[in-house]
Protein backbone atom coordinates (compact mmCIF):
# COMPACT_ATOMS: atom_id res chain seq x y z
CA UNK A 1 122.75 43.98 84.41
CA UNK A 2 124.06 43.60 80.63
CA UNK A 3 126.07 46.54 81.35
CA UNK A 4 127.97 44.53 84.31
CA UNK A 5 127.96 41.73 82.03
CA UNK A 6 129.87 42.99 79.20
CA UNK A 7 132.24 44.81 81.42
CA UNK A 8 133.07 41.25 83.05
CA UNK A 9 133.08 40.03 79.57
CA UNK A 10 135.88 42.95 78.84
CA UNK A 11 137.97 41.77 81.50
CA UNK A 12 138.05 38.35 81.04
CA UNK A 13 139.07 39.05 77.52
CA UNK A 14 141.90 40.74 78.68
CA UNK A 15 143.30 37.68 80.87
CA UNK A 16 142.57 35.51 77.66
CA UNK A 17 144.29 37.44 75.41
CA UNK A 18 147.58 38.08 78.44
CA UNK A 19 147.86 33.72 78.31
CA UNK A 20 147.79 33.35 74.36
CA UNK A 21 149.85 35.91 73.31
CA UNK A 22 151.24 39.40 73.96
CA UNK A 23 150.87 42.12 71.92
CA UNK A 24 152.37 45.68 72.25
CA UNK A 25 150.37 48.78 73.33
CA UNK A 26 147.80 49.80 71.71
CA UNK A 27 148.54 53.25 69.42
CA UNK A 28 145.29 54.10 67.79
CA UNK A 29 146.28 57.74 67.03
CA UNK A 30 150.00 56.93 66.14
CA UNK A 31 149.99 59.52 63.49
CA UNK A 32 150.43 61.94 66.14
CA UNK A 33 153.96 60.04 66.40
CA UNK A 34 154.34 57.40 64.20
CA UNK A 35 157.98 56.95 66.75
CA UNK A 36 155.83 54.49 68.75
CA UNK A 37 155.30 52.43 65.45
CA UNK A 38 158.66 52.59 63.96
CA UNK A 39 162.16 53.26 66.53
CA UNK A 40 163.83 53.59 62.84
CA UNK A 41 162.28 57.73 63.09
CA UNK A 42 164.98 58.29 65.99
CA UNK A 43 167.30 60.83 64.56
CA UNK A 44 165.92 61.54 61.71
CA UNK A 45 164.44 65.40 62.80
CA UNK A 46 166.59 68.34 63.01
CA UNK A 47 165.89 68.89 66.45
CA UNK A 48 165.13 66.70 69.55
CA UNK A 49 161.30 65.82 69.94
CA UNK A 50 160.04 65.08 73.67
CA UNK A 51 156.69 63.92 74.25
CA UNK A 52 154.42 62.42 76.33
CA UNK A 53 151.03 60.70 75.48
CA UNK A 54 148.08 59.68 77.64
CA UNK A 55 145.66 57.14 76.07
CA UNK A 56 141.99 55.88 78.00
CA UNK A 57 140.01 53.41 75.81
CA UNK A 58 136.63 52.53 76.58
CA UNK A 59 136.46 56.36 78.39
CA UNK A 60 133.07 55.49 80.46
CA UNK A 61 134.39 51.80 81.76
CA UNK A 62 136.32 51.86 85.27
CA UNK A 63 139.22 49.77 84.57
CA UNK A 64 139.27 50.10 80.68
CA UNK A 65 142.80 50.24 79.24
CA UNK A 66 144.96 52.99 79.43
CA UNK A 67 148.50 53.48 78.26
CA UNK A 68 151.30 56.41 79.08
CA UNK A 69 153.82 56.60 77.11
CA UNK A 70 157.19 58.76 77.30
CA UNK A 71 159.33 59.05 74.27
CA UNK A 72 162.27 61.10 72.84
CA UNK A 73 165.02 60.78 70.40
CA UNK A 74 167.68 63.01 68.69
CA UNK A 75 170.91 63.18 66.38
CA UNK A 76 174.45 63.06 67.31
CA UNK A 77 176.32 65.39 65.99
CA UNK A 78 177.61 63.28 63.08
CA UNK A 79 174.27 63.58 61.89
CA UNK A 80 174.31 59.61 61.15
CA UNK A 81 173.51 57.90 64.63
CA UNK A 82 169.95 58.42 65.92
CA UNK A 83 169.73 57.73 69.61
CA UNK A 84 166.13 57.46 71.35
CA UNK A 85 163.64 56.22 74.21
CA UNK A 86 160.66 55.04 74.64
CA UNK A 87 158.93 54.12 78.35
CA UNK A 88 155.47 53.04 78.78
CA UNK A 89 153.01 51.62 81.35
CA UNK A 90 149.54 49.96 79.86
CA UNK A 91 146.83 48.82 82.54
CA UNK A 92 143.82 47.16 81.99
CA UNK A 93 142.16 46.11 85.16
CA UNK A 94 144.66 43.21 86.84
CA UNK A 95 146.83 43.28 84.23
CA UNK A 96 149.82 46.05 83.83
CA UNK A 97 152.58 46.04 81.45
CA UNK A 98 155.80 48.64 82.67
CA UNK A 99 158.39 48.85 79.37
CA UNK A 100 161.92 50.44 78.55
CA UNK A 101 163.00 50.88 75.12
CA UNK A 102 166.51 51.94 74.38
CA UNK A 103 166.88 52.65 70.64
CA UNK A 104 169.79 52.91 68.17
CA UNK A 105 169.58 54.34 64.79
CA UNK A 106 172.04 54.66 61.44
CA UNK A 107 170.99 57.28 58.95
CA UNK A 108 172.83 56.75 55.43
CA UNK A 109 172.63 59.47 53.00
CA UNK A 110 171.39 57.76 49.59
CA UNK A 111 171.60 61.87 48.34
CA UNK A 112 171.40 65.22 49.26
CA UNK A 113 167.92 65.05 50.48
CA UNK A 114 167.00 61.35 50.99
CA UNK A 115 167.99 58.67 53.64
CA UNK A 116 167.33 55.36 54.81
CA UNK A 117 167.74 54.69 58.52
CA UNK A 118 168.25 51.33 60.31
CA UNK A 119 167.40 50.62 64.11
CA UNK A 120 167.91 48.18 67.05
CA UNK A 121 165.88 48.45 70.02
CA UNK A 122 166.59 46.68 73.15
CA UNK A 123 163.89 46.04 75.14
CA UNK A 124 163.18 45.31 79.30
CA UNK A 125 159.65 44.90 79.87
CA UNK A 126 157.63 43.93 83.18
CA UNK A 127 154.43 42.01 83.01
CA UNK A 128 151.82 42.10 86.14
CA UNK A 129 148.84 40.24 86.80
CA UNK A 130 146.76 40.82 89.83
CA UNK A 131 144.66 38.06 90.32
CA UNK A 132 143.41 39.86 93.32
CA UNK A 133 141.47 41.59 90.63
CA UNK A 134 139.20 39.04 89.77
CA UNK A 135 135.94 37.95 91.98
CA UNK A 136 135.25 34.19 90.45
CA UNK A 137 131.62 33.43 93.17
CA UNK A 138 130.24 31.45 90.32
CA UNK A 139 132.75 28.77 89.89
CA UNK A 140 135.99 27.85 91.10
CA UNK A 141 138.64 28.34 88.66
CA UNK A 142 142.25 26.63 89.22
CA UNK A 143 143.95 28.72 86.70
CA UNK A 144 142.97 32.03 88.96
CA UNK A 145 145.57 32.29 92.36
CA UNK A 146 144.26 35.49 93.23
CA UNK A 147 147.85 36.09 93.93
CA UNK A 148 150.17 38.87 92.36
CA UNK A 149 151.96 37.36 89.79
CA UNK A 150 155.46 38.95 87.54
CA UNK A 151 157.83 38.44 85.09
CA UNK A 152 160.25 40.60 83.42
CA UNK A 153 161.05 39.54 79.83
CA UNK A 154 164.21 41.02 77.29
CA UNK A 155 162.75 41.61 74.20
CA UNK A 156 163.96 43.71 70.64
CA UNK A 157 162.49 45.61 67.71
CA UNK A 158 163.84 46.16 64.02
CA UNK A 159 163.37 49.05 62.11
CA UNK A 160 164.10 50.36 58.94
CA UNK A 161 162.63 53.96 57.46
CA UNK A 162 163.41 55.58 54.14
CA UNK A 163 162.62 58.85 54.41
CA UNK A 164 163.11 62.46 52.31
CA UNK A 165 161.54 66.42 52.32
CA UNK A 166 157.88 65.16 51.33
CA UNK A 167 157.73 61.48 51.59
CA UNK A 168 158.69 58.55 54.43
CA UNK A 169 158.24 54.83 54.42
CA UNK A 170 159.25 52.00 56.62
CA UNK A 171 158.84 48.62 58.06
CA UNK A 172 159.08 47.15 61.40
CA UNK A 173 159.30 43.81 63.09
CA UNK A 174 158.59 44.00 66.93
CA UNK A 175 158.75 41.05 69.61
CA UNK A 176 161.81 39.77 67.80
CA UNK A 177 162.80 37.25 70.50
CA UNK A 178 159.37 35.59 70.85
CA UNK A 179 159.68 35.66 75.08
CA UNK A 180 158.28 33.00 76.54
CA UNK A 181 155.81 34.39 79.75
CA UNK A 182 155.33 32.55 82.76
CA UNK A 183 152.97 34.10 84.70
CA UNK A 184 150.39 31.27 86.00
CA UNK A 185 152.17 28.44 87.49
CA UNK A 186 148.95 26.18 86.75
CA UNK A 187 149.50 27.04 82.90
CA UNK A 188 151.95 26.55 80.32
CA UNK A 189 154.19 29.15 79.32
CA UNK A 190 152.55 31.57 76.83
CA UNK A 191 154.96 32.78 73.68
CA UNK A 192 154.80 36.66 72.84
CA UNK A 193 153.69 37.06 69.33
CA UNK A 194 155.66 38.91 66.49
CA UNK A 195 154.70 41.42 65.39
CA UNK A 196 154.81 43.54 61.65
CA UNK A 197 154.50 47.00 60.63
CA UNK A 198 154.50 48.85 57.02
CA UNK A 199 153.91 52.05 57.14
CA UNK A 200 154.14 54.69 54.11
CA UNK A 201 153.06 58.48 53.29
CA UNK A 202 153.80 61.46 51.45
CA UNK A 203 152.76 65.51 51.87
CA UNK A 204 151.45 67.30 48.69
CA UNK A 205 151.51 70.76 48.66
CA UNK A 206 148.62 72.94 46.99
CA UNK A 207 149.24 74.65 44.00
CA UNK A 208 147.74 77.89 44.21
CA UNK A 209 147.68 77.79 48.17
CA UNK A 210 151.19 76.85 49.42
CA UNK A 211 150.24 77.92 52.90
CA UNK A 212 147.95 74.31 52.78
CA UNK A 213 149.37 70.74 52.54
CA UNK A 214 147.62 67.42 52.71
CA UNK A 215 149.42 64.04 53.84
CA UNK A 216 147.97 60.80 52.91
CA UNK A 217 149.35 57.40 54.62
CA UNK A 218 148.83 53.91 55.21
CA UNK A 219 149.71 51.75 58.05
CA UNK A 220 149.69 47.47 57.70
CA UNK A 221 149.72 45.69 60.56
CA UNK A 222 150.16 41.65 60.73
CA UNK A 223 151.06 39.25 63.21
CA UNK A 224 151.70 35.41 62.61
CA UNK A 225 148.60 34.43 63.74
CA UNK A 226 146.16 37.29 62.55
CA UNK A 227 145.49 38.73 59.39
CA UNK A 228 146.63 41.62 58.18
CA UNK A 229 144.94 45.03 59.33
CA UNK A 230 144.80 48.32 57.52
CA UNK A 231 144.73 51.85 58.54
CA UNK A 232 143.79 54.40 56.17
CA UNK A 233 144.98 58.07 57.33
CA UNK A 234 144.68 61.65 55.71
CA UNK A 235 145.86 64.21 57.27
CA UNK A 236 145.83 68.56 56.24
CA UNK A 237 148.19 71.29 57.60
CA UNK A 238 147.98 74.94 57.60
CA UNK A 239 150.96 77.00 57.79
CA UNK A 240 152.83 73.26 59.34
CA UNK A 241 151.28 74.99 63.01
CA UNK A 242 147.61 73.59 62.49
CA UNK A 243 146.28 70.13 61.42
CA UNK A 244 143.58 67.81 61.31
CA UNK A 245 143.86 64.02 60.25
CA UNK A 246 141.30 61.12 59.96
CA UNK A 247 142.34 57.27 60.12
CA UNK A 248 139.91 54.62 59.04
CA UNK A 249 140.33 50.89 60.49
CA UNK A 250 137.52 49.11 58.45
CA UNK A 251 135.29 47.31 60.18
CA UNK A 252 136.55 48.18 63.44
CA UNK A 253 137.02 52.26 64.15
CA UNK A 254 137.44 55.61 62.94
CA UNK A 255 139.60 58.54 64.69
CA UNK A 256 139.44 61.96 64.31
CA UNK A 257 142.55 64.00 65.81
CA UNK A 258 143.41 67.79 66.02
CA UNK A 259 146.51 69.47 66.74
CA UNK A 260 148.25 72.82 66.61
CA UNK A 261 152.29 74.38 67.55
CA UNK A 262 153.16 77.26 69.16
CA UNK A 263 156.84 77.65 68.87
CA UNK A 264 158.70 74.53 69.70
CA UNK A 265 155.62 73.65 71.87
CA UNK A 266 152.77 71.57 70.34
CA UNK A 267 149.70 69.79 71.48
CA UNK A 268 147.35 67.18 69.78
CA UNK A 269 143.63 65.14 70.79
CA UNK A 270 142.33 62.01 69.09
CA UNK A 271 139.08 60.24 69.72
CA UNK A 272 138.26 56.86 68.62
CA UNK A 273 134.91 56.16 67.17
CA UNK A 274 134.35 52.35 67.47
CA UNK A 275 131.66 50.13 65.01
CA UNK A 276 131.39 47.30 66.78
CA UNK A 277 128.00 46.22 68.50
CA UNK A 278 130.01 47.43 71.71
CA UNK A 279 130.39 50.92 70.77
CA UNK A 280 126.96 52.16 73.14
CA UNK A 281 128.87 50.72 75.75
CA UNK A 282 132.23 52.02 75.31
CA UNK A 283 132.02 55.45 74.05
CA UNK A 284 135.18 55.40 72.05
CA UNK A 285 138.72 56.39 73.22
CA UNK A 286 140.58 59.65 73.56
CA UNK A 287 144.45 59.98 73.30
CA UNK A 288 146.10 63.48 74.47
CA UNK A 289 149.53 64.13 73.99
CA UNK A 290 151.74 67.07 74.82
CA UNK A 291 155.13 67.66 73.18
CA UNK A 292 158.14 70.05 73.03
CA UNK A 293 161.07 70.02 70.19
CA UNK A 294 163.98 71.00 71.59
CA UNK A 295 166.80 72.46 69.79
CA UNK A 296 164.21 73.32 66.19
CA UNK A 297 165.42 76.24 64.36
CA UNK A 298 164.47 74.87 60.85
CA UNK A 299 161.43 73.17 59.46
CA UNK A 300 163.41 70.62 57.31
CA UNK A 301 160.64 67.64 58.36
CA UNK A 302 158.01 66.93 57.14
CA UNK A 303 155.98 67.29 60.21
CA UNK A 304 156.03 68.41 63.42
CA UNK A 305 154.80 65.43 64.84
């Protein structure tokens, strides 16, 4: 019974949070691609990365978000436009959320072996809710039609990402327009919420063992109406064909991710460890993704995700 309870309580979260505000997918292991977090990366490899992810939070919860994700970008041959795309669906029980990106990038040279790129993404995204979903035999509820209901919204993200052999930063500013969503005609129209990103790393190499390097980073996220949050991430290569990272959210998770390359094929898993009270109930999250750089004859980044 308090299992069934705090699954309805998960779920009626979730159509809370869809009529206050919108927020983007949810990325937990983003340093497998930190392209979800910040469009400004588009172009700025030496070859064409391809990859998809698969995300399931909440793992032993029918119905618990999950998110897909396709994304790939590349360089013209100018080597100063960055084109890329992103497409992604994110369910959670009646709600669904179907997205195109279509991303533009400007690398300038500051010198030989730094730049600092600048991005527009335009944005088409579809928003579902399935009322249909919900089972109200308690109470009557006049905000629930048990009806399908959809909206498509434009939307835009801003990028910028600094970026040379061992080190990267950049910022972000997603939900630019601030769509309005009208999705319930029994409630007011609901305004998507901006959202911020500064994100920041750099790869040390050991002395005495070049063959091992270690990459700390940070990640701040902040919207207008929540405090910031901070992400805390390490992560340790071997030979640039092996890794293992840790992130830290405190207060709210910890994820633990693996990966390796073969070629220009490569292949990563994350789980999510959650603190909350919730976490007996939720068993974590996982995050798979699968990947393919197309076009890589050098190893001029500073990854190879």
């Amino acid at each position: 019974m308090k299992r069934i309870l705090l699954i309805s309580i998960f779920f009626l979260f979730a159509f809370s949070s869809l009529l206050n505000a919108q927020q983007l997918p949810l990325y937990s292991q983003y340093m497998m691609n930190d392209f979800f977090i910040n469009p400004a990366i588009a172009g700025s490899k030496d070859y064409s990365p391809v990859l998809l992810s698969i995300h399931k939070q909440w793992i032993v919860i029918n119905e618990s978000p999950s998110t897909q994700t396709l994304s790939g970008h590349t360089m013209l041959e100018n080597n100063n436009v960055g084109l890329g795309a992103i497409i992604f669906n994110d369910d959670f029980g009646p709600e669904s959320h179907i997205g195109l990106q279509a991303i533009y990038s400007y690398h300038f040279h500051i010198d030989r072996l730094n730049k600092i790129s600048l991005c527009l993404a335009a944005i088409a995204m579809q928003y579902k809710m399935d009322q249909r979903f919900f089972n109200l035999t308690i109470y009557d509820d006049p905000a629930i039609t048990y009806m399908v209901e959809k909206t498509i919204v434009p939307d835009a993200t801003f990028g910028v990402y600094a970026y040379g052999k061992k080190y990267y930063a950049g910022i972000t500013a997603a939900h630019l327009f601030e769509s309005k969503l009208k999705i319930n005609r029994n409630l007011d129209d609901n305004t998507m919420v901006r959202n911020y990103f500064a994100m920041g790393g750099y790869k040390f190499t050991f002395p005495n063992s070049p063959q091992f390097e270690i990459e700390p980073s940070v990640l701040i996220k902040m919207t207008e109406v929540t405090p910031p949050q901070f992400d805390i991430n390490i992560k340790m290569y071997y030979e640039q064909d092996y890794w293992f990272g840790m992130s830290i959210r405190p207060e709210d998770s910890f994820i633990a991710a693996i990966g390796f390359k073969h070629k220009q094929y490569y292949f990563g898993y994350a789980y999510d460890f959650t603190f909350s009270d919730l976490s007996a109930y939720t068993f974590g999250s996982q995050e798979i993704i699968f990947g393919m750089n197309i076009g890589e004859n050098t190893r001029r980044s500073r990854s190879f995700f």
